[in-house]
Protein backbone atom coordinates (compact mmCIF):
# COMPACT_ATOMS: atom_id res chain seq x y z
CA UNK A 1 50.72 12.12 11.08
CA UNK A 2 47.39 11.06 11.38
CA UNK A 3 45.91 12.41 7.81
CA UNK A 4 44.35 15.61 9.37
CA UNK A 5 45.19 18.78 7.67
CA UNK A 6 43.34 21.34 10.39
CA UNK A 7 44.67 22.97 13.80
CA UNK A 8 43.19 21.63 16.92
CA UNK A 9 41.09 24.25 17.38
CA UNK A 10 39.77 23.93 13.35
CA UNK A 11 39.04 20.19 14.48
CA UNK A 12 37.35 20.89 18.13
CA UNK A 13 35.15 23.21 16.20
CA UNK A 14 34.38 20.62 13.29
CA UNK A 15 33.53 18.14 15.49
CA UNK A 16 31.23 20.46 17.75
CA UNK A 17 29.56 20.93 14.84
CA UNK A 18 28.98 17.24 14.20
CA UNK A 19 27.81 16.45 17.48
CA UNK A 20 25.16 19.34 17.37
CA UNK A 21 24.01 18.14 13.97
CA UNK A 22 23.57 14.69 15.32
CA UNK A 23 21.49 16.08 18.07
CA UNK A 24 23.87 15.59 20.73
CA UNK A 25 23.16 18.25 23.60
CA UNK A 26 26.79 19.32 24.42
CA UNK A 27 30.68 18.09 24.13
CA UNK A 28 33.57 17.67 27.08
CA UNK A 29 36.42 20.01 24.70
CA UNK A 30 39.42 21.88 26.24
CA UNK A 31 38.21 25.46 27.38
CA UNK A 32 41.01 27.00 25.02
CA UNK A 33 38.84 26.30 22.02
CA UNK A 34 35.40 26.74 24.25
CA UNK A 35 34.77 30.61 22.98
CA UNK A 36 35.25 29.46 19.67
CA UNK A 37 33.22 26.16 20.02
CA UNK A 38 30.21 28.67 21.76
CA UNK A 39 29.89 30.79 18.47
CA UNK A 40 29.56 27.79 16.23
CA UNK A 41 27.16 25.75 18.09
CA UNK A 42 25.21 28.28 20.65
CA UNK A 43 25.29 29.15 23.87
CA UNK A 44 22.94 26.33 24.41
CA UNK A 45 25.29 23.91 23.64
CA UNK A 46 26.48 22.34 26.54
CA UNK A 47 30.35 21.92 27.30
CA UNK A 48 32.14 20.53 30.03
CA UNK A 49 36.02 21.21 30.17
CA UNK A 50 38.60 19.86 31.95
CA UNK A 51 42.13 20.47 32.06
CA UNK A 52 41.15 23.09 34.58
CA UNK A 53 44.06 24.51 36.86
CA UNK A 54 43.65 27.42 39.36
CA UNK A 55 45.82 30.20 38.83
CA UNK A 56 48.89 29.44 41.11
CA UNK A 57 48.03 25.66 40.68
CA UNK A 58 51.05 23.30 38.90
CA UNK A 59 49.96 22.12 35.44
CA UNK A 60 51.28 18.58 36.36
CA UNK A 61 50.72 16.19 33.45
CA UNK A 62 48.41 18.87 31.46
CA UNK A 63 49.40 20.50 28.26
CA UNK A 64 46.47 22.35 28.19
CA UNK A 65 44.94 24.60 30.37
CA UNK A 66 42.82 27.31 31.51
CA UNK A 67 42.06 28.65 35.15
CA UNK A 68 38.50 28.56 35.99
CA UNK A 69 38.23 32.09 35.22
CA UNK A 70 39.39 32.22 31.55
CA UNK A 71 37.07 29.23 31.36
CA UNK A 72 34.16 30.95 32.64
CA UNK A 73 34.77 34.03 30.83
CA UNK A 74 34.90 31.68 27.54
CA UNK A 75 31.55 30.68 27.83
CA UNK A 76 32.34 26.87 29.51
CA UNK A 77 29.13 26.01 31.35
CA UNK A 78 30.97 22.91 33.80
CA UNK A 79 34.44 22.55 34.58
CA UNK A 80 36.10 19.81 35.53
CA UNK A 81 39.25 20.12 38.44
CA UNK A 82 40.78 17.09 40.02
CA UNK A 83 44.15 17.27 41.66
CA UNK A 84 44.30 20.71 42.07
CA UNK A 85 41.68 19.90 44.68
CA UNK A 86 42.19 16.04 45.65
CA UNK A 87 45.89 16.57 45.58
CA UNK A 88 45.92 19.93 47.47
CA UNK A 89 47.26 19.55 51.11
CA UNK A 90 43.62 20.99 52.50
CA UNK A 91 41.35 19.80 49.70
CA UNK A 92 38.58 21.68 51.25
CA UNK A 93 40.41 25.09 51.40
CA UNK A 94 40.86 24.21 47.70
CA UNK A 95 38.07 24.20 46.57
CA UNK A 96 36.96 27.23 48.50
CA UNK A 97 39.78 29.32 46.50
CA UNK A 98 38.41 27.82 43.20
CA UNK A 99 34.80 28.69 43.90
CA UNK A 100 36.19 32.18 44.69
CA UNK A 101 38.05 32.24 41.48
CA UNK A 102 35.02 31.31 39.64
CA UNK A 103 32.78 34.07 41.24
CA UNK A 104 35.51 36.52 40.64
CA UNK A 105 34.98 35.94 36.49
């Protein structure tokens, strides 16, 4: 227990909320709490979310994520993929499919 009574989205938006009030431009945060993080802070507030898996991608190590549609669709403004592209047998071809994806929000 580390002495914090709030749910991790409670905290993600508390601490949004900081950073904004000490005039920091944008947060990296996990696109499940993104939506919520948008209507606190603005949709000028810049966030960057990683943690982002395609939709037939493996989660590998993650606990939690979002396909780069549902992040979109949130409101995340950059998302950040690794292995599902640098991993993937034709990184290239990867990438493709998750610009696609995106476009498709």
């Amino acid at each position: 227990d580390i002495g914090c009574n709030m749910t991790t989205e409670e905290l993600a938006i508390k601490r949004a909320k900081l950073a904004k009030e000490a005039g920091i431009d944008g947060i990296v945060c996990s696109a499940q709490e993104v939506d919520k993080i948008v209507e606190a802070c603005g949709k000028d507030f810049v966030t960057v979310c990683p943690g982002i898996r395609p939709a037939n991608a493996s989660v590998g190590d993650q606990k939690r994520v979002v396909t780069p549609k549902d992040a979109i669709n949130k409101g995340a403004h950059y998302l950040v993929v690794g292995r599902p592209i640098t991993k993937a047998e034709n990184p290239s071809e990867a990438a493709i499919n998750i610009v696609k994806e995106i476009e498709n929000a």
